[in-house]
Protein backbone atom coordinates (compact mmCIF):
# COMPACT_ATOMS: atom_id res chain seq x y z
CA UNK A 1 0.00 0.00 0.00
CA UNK A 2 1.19 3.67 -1.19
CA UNK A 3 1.20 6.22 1.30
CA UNK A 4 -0.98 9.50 0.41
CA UNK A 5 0.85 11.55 -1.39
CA UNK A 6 1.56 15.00 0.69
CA UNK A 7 1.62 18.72 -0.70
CA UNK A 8 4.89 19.26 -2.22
CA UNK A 9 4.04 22.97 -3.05
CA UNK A 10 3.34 23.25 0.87
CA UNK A 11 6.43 21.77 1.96
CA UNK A 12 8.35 23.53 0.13
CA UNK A 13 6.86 26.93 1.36
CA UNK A 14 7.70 25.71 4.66
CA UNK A 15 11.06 24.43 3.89
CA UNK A 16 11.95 27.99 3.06
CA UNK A 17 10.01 29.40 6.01
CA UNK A 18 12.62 27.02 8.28
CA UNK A 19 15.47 28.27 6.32
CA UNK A 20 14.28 31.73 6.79
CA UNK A 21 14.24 31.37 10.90
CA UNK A 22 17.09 29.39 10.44
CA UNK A 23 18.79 32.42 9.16
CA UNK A 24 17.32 34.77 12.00
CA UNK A 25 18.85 32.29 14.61
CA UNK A 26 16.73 29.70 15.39
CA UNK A 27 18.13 26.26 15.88
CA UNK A 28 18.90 24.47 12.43
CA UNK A 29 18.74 20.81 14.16
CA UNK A 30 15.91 21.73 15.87
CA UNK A 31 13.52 22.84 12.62
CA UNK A 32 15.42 21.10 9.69
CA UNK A 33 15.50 18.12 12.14
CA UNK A 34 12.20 18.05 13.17
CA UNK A 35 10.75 18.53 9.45
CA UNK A 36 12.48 15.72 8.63
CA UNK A 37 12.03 13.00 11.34
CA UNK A 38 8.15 13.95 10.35
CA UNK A 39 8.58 13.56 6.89
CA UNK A 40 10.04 10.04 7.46
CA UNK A 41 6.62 9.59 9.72
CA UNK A 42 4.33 7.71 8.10
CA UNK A 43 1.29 9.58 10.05
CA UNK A 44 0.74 13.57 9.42
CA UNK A 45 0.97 15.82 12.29
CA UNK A 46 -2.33 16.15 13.28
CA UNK A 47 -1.13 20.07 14.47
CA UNK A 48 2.09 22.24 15.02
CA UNK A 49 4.55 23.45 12.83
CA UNK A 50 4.53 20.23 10.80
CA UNK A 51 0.94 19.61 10.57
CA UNK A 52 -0.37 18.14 6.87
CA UNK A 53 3.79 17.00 6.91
């Protein structure tokens, strides 16, 4: 069974949005990290920064 598809146009605004904060200081391993352990989730985040990831 294939996993639904998710939004790549949506990800990608919020990969950018990430590298954006990134930029202002936030915590790279924190935000890249965390899109990333929930894009290797096979259930969405049901809310949060990640949600519909």
């Amino acid at each position: 069974m294939v996993p639904e598809r998710r939004s790549e146009r949506w990800t990608k605004g919020l990969f950018t949005q990430l590298l954006e904060e990134c930029r202002n200081g936030q915590s790279t391993y924190d935000l890249l990290g965390g899109l990333f352990r929930q894009m290797n989730s096979r259930q969405p985040a049901k809310a949060g920064r990640y949600q519909k990831v």
